[in-house]
C-alpha atoms as a PDB file:
ATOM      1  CA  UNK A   1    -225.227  40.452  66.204  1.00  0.00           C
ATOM      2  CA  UNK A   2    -221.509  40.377  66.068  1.00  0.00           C
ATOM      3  CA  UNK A   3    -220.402  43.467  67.334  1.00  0.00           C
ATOM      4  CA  UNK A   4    -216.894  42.875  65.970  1.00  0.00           C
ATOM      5  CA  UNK A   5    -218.099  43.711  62.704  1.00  0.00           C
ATOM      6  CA  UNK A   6    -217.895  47.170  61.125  1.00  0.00           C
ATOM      7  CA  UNK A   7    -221.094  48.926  62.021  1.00  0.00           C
ATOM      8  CA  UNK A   8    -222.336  50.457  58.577  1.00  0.00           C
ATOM      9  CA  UNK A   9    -224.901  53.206  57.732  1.00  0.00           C
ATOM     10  CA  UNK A  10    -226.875  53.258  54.442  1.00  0.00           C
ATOM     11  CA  UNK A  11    -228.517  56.910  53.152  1.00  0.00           C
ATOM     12  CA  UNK A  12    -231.102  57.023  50.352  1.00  0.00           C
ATOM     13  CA  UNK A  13    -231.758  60.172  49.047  1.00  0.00           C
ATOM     14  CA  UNK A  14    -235.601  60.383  47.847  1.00  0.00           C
ATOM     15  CA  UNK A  15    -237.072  62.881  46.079  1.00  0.00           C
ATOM     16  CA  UNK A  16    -241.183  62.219  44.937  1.00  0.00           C
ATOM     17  CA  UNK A  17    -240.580  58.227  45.521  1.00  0.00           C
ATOM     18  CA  UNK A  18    -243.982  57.193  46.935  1.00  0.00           C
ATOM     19  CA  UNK A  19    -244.245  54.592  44.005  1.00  0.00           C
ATOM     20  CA  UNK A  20    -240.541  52.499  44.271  1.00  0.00           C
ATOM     21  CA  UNK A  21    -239.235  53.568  47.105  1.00  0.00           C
ATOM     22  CA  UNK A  22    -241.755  50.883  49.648  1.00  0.00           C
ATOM     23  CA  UNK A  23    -240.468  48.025  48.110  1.00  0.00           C
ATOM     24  CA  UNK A  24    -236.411  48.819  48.532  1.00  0.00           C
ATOM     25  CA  UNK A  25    -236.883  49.973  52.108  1.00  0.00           C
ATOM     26  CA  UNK A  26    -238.402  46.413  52.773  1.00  0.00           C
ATOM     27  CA  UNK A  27    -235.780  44.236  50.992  1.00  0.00           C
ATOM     28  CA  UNK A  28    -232.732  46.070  52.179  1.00  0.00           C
ATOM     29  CA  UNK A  29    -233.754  46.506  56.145  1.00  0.00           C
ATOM     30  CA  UNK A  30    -235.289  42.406  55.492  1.00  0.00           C
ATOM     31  CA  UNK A  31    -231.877  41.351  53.762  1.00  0.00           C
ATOM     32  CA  UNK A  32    -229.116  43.362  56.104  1.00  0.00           C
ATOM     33  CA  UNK A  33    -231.551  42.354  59.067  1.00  0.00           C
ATOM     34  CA  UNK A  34    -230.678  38.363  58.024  1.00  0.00           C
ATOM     35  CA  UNK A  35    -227.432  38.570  56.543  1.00  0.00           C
ATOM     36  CA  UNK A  36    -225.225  41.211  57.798  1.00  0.00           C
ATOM     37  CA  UNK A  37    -223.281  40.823  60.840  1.00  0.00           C
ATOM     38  CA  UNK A  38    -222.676  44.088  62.326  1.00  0.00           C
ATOM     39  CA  UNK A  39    -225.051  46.933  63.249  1.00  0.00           C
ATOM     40  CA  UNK A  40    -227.038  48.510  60.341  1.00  0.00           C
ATOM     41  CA  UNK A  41    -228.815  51.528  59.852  1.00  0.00           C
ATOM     42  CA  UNK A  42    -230.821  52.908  56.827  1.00  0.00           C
ATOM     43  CA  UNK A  43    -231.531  56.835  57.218  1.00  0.00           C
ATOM     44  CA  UNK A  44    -233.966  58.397  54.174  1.00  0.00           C
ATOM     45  CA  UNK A  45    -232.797  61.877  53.369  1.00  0.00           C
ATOM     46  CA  UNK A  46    -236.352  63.185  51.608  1.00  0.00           C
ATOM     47  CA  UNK A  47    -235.391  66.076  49.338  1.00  0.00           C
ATOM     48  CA  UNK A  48    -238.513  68.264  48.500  1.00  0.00           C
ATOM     49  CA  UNK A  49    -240.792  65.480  48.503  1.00  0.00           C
ATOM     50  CA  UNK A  50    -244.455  66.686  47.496  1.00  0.00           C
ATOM     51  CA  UNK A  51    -245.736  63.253  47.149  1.00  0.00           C
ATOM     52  CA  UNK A  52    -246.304  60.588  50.290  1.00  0.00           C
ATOM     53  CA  UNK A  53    -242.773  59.600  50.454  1.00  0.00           C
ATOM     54  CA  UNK A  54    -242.610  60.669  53.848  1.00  0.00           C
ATOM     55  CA  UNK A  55    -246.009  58.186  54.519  1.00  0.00           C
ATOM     56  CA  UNK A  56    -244.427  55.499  52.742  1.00  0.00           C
ATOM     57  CA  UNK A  57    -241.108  55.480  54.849  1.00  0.00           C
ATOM     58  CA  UNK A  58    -242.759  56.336  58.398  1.00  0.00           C
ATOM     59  CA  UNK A  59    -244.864  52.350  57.398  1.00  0.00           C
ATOM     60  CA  UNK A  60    -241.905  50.610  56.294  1.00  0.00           C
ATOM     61  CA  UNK A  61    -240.267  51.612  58.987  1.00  0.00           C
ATOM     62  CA  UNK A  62    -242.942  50.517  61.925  1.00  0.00           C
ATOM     63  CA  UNK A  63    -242.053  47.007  60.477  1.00  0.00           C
ATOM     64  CA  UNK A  64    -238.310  47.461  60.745  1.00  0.00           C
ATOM     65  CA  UNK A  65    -236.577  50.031  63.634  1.00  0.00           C
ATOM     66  CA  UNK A  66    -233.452  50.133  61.792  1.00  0.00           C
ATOM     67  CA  UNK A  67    -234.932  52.488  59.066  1.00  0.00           C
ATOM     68  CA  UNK A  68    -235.324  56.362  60.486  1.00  0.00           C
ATOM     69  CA  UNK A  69    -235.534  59.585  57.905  1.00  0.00           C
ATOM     70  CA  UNK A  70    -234.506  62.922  57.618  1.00  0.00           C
ATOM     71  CA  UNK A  71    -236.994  65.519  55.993  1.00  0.00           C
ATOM     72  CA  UNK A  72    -235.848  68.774  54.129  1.00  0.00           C
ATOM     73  CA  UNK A  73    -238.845  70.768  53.126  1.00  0.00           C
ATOM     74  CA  UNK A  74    -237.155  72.450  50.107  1.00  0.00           C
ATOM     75  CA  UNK A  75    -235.666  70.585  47.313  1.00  0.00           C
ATOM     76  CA  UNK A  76    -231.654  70.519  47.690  1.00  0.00           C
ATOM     77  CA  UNK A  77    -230.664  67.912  44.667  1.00  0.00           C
ATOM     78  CA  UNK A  78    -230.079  64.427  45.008  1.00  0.00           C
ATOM     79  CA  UNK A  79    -226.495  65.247  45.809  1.00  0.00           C
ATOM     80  CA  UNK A  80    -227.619  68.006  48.652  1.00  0.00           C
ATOM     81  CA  UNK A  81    -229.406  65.476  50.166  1.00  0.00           C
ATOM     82  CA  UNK A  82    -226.043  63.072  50.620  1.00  0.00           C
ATOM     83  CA  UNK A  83    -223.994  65.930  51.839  1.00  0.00           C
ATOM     84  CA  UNK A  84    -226.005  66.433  54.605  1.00  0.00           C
ATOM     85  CA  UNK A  85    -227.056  62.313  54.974  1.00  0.00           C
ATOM     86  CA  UNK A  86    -223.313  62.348  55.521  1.00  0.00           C
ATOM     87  CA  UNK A  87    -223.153  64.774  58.554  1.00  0.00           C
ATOM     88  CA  UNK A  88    -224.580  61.205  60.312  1.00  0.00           C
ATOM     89  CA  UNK A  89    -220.946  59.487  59.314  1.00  0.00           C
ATOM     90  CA  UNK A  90    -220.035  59.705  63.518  1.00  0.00           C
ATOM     91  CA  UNK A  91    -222.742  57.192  63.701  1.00  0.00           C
ATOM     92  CA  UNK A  92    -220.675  54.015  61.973  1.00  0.00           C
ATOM     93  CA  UNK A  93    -217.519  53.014  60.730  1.00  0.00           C
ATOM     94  CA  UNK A  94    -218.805  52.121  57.004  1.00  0.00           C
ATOM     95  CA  UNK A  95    -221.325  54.786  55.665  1.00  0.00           C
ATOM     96  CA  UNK A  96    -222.515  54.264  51.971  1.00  0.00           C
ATOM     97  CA  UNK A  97    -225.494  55.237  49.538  1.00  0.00           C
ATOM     98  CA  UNK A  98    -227.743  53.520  46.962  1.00  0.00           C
ATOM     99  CA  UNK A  99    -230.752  54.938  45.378  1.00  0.00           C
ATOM    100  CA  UNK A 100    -234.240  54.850  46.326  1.00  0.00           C
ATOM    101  CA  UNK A 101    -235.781  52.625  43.131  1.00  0.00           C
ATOM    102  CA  UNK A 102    -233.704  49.651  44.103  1.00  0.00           C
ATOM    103  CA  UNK A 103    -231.597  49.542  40.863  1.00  0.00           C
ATOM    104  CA  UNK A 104    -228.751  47.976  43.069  1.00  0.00           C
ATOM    105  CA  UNK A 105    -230.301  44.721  45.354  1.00  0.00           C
ATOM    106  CA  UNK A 106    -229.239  44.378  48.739  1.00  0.00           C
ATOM    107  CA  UNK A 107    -226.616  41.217  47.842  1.00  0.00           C
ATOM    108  CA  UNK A 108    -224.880  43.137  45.185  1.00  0.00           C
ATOM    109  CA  UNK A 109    -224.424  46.151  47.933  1.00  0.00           C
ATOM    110  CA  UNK A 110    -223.549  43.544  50.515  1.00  0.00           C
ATOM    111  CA  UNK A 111    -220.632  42.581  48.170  1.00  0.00           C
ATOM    112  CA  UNK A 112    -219.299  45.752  48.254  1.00  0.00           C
ATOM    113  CA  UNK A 113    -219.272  46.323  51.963  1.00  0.00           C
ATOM    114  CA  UNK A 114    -218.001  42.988  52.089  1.00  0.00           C
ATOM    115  CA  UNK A 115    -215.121  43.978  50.639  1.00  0.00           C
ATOM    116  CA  UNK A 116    -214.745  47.179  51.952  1.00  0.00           C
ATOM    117  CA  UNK A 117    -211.232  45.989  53.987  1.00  0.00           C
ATOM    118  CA  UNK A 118    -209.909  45.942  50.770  1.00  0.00           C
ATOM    119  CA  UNK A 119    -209.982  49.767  50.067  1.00  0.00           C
ATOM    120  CA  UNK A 120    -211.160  53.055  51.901  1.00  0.00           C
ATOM    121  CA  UNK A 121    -213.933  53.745  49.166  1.00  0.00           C
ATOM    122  CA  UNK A 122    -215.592  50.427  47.717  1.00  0.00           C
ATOM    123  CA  UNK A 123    -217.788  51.500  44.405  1.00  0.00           C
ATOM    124  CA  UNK A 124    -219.853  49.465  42.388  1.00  0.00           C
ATOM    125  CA  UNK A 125    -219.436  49.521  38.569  1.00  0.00           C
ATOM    126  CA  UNK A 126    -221.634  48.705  35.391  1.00  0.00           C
ATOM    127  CA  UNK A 127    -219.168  48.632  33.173  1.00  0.00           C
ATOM    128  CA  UNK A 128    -216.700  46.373  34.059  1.00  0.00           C
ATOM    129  CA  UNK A 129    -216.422  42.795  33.086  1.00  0.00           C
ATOM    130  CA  UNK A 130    -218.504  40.199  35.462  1.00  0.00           C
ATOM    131  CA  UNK A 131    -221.201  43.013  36.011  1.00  0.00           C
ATOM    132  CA  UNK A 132    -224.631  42.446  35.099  1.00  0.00           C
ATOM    133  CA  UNK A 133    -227.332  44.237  33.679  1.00  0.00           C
ATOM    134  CA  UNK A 134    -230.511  42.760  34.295  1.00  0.00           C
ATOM    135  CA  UNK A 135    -232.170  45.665  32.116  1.00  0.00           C
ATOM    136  CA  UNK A 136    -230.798  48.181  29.962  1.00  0.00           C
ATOM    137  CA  UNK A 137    -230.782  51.529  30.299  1.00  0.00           C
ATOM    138  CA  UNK A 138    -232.044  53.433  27.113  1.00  0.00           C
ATOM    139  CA  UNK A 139    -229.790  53.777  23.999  1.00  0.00           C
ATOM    140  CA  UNK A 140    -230.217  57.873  24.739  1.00  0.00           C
ATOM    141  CA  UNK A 141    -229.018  57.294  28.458  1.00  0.00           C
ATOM    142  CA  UNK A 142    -226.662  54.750  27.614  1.00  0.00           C
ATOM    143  CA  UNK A 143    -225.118  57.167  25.085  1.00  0.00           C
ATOM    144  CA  UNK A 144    -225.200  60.308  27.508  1.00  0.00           C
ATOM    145  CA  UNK A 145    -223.668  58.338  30.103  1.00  0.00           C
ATOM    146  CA  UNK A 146    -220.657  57.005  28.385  1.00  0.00           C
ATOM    147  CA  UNK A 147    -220.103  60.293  26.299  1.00  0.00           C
ATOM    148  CA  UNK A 148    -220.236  62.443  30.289  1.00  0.00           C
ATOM    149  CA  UNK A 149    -217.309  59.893  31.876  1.00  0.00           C
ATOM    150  CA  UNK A 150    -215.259  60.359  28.565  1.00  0.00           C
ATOM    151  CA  UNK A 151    -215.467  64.135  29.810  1.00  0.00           C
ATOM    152  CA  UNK A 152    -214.771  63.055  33.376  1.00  0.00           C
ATOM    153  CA  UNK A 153    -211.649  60.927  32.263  1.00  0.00           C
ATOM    154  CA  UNK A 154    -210.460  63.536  30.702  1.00  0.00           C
ATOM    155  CA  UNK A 155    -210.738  66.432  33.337  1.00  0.00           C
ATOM    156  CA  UNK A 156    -209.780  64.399  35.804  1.00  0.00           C
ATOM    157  CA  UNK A 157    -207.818  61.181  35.018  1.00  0.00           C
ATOM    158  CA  UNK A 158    -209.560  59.298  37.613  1.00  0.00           C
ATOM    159  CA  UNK A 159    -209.588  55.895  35.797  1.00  0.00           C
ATOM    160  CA  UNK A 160    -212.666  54.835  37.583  1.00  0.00           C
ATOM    161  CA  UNK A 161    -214.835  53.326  35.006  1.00  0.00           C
ATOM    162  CA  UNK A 162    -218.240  54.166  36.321  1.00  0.00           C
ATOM    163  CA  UNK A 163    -218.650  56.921  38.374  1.00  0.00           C
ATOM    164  CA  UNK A 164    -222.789  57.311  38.338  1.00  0.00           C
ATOM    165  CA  UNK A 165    -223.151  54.040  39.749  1.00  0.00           C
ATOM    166  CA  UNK A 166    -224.741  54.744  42.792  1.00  0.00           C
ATOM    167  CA  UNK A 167    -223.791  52.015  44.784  1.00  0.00           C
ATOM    168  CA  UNK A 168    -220.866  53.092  46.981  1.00  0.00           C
ATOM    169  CA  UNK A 169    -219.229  52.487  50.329  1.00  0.00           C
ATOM    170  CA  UNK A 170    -216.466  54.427  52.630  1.00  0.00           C
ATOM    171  CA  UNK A 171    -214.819  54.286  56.000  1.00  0.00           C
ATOM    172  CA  UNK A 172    -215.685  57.091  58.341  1.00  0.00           C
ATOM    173  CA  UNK A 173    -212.287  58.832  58.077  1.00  0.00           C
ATOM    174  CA  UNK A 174    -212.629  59.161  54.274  1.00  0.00           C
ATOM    175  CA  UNK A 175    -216.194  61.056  55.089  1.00  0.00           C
ATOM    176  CA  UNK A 176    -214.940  63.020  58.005  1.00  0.00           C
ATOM    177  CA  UNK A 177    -211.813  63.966  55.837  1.00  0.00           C
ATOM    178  CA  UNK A 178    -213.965  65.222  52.589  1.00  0.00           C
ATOM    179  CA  UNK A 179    -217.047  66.491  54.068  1.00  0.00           C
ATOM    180  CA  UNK A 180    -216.573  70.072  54.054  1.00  0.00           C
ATOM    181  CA  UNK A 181    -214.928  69.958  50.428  1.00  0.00           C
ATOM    182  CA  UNK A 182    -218.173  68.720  49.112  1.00  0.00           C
ATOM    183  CA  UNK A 183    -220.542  71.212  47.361  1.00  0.00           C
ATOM    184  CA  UNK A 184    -221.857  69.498  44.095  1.00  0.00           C
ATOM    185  CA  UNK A 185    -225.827  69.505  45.328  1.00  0.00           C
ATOM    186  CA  UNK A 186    -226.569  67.889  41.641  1.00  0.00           C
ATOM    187  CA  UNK A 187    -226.454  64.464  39.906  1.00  0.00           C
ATOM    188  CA  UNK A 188    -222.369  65.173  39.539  1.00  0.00           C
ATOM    189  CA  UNK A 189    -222.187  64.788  43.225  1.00  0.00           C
ATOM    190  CA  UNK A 190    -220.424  61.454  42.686  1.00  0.00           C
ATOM    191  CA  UNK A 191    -217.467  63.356  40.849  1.00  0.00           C
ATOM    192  CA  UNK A 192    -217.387  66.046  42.958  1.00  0.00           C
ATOM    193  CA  UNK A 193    -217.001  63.116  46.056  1.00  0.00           C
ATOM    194  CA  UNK A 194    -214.824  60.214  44.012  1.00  0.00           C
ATOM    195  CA  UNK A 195    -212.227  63.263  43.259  1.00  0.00           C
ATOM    196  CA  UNK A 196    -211.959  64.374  46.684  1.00  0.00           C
ATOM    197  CA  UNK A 197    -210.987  61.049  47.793  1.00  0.00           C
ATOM    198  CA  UNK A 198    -208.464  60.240  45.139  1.00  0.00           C
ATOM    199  CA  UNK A 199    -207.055  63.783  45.845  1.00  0.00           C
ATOM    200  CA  UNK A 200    -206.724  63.013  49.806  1.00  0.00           C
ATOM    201  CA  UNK A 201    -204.503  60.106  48.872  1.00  0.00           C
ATOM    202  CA  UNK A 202    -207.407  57.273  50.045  1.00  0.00           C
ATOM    203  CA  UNK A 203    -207.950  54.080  47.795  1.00  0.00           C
ATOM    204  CA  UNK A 204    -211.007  53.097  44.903  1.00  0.00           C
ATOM    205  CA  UNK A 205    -211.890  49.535  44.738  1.00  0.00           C
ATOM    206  CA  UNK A 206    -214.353  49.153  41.786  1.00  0.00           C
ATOM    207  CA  UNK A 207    -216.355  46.077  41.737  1.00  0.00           C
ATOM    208  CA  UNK A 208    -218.450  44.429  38.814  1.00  0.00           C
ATOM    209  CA  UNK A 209    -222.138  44.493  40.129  1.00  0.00           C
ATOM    210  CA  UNK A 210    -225.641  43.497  39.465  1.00  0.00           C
ATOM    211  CA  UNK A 211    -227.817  46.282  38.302  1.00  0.00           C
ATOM    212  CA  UNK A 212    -231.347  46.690  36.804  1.00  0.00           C
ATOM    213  CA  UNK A 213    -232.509  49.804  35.365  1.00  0.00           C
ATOM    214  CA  UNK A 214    -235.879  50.774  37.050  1.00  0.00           C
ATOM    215  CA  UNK A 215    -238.889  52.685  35.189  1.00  0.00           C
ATOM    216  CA  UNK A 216    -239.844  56.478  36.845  1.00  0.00           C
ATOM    217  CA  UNK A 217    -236.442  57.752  36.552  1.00  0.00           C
ATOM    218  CA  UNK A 218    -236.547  61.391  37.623  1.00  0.00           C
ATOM    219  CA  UNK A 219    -233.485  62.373  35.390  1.00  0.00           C
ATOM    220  CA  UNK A 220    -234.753  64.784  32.877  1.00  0.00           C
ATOM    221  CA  UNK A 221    -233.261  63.549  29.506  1.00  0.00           C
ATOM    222  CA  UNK A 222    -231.181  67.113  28.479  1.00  0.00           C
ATOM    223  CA  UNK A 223    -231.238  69.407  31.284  1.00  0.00           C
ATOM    224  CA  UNK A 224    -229.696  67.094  33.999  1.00  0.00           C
ATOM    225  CA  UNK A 225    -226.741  66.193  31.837  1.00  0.00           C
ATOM    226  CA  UNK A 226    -226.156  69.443  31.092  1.00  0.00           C
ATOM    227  CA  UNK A 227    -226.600  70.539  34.580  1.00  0.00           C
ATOM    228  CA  UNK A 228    -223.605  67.786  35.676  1.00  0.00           C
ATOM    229  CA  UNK A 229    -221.124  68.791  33.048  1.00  0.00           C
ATOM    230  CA  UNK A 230    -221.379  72.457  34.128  1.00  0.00           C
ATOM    231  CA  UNK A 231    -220.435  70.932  37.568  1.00  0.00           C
ATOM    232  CA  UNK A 232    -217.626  68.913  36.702  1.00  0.00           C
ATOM    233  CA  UNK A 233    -216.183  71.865  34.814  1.00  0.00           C
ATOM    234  CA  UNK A 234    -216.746  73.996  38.432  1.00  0.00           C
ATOM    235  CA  UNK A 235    -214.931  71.690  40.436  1.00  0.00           C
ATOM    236  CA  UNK A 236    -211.843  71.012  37.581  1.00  0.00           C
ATOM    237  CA  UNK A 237    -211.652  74.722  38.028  1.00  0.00           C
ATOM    238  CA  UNK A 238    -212.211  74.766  41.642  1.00  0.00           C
ATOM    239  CA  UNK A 239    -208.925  72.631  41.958  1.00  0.00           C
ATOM    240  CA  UNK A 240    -206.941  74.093  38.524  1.00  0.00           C
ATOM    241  CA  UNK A 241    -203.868  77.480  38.895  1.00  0.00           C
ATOM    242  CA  UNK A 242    -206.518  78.953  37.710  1.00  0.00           C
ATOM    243  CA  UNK A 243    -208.944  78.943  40.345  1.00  0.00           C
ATOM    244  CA  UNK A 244    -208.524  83.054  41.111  1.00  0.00           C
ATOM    245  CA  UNK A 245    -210.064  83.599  38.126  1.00  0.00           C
ATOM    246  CA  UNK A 246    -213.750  82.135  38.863  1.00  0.00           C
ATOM    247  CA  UNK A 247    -215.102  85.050  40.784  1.00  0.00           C
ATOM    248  CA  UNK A 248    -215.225  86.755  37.143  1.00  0.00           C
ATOM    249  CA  UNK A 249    -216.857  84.321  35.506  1.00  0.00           C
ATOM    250  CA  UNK A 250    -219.914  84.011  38.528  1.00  0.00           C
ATOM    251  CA  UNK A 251    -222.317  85.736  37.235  1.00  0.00           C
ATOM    252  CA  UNK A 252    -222.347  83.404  33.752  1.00  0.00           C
ATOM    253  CA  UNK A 253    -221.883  80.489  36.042  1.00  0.00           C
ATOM    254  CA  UNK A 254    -224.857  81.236  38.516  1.00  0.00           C
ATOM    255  CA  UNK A 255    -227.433  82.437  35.023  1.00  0.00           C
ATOM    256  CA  UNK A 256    -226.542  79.417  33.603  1.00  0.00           C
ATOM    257  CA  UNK A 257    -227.008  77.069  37.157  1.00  0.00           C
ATOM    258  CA  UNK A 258    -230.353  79.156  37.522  1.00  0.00           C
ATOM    259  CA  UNK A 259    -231.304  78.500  33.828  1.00  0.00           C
ATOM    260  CA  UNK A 260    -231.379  74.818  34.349  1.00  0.00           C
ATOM    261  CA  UNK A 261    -233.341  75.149  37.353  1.00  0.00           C
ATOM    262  CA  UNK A 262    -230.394  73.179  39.374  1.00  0.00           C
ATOM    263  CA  UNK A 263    -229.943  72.633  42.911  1.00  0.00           C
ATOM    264  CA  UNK A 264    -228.671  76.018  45.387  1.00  0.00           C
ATOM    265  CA  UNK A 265    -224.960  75.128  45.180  1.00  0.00           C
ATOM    266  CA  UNK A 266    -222.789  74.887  48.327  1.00  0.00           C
ATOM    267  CA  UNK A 267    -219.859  77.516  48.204  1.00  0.00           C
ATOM    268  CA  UNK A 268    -216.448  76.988  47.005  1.00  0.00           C
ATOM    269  CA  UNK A 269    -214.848  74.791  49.395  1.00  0.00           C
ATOM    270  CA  UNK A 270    -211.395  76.876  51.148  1.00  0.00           C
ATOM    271  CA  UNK A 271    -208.274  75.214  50.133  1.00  0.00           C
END
């Protein structure tokens, strides 16, 4: 092991992943095991799970010591469970998430904390040119996901192409920096963490990757989607002159989070 090399720290968030989950435990704590340099660890933040996730991890990880978990009885959102994965940032210099079907292989993540001198937040991104999709997502996902970042672009001028992509990777000064801002538990986490570090003043390298769209997605169709624009419309307003106007509208905002049966929010970040 070459301890000159940035020590990095990989979270998967898992919620009821007893069926994929196995397989990308094995091939990412196999591959970074062989290939990477510097000291790895893979932490499992289980969100909810009412399945054998838990079983599933605890035997992948009696092959391989660099895997450990994290269990939270109560379900907190895929994006709860990364805000507190990230509490563990003190633990390496690089600290970065993929998610728990395997969607992104270990070499295309490797690429990205490969080049993370190159920026403080490395992402990985679908829609640039040299990325490739080894299997499609659905026309109705493919069409829900391009019409939520024209919504992003325009709320927030981020010019990141693909913000879902759940392949990302960040010093430990951009997550000690952001942390407490965070407080999108949902699938809009991404936003909620991509605009933080844009508005701190740190960089975005977006890289073309390899990506394969897995079967047993847990995204329902409508009611995530809807769930995540209502999200990025509470943080644009978090950060907008008009922010002293939200305690009015929080009773509409908390009916309608309840209504879609979303993850408990964290509060409005102080700023």
């Amino acid at each position: 092991m070459n301890h000159s090399s940035p020590s990095l720290l990989l979270l998967i968030p898992a919620y009821n992943e007893e069926r994929r989950i196995g397989p990308a435990l094995r091939g990412y704590a196999e591959y970074f095991t062989k290939h990477y340099e510097g000291k790895f660890q893979l932490v499992v933040v289980l969100n909810g799970c009412r399945d054998n996730t838990l079983g599933v991890v605890q035997a992948v990880a009696a092959e391989f010591p660099v895997i450990s978990w994290v269990v939270y009885q109560d379900p907190i959102g895929k994006g709860g469970a990364l805000i507190e994965g990230l509490r563990l940032a003190p633990r390496a210099d690089l600290i970065g998430y993929v998610d728990a079907d395997g969607a992104t292989e270990p070499p295309a993540f490797l690429d990205l904390v490969r080049r993370a001198g190159e920026a403080d937040c490395v992402i990985g991104s679908r829609w640039l040119p040299g990325a490739l999709l080894l299997q499609m997502q659905s026309w109705q996902r493919r069409f829900l996901s391009r019409s939520f970042h024209a919504i992003v672009q325009l709320l927030f001028h981020m010019n990141i192409r693909d913000t879902q992509c759940s392949a990302k990777v960040m010093r430990r000064e951009v997550v000690e920096k952001i942390h407490s801002s965070l407080c999108v538990a949902d699938m809009a986490f991404d936003i909620n963490l991509l605009y933080l570090v844009k508005r701190n003043g740190f960089t975005v390298l977006e890289v073309p990757t390899v990506w394969t769209d897995k079967t047993g997605s847990k995204v329902a169709l409508f009611r995530d989607p809807l769930t995540m624009l209502l999200s990025v419309i509470r943080v644009r307003w978090i950060y907008s002159p008009f922010k002293g106007l939200r305690p009015l509208f929080a009773p509409v905002e908390n009916w309608l989070y309840r209504k879609l049966r979303a993850p408990a929010r964290k509060p409005d970040p102080k700023h």
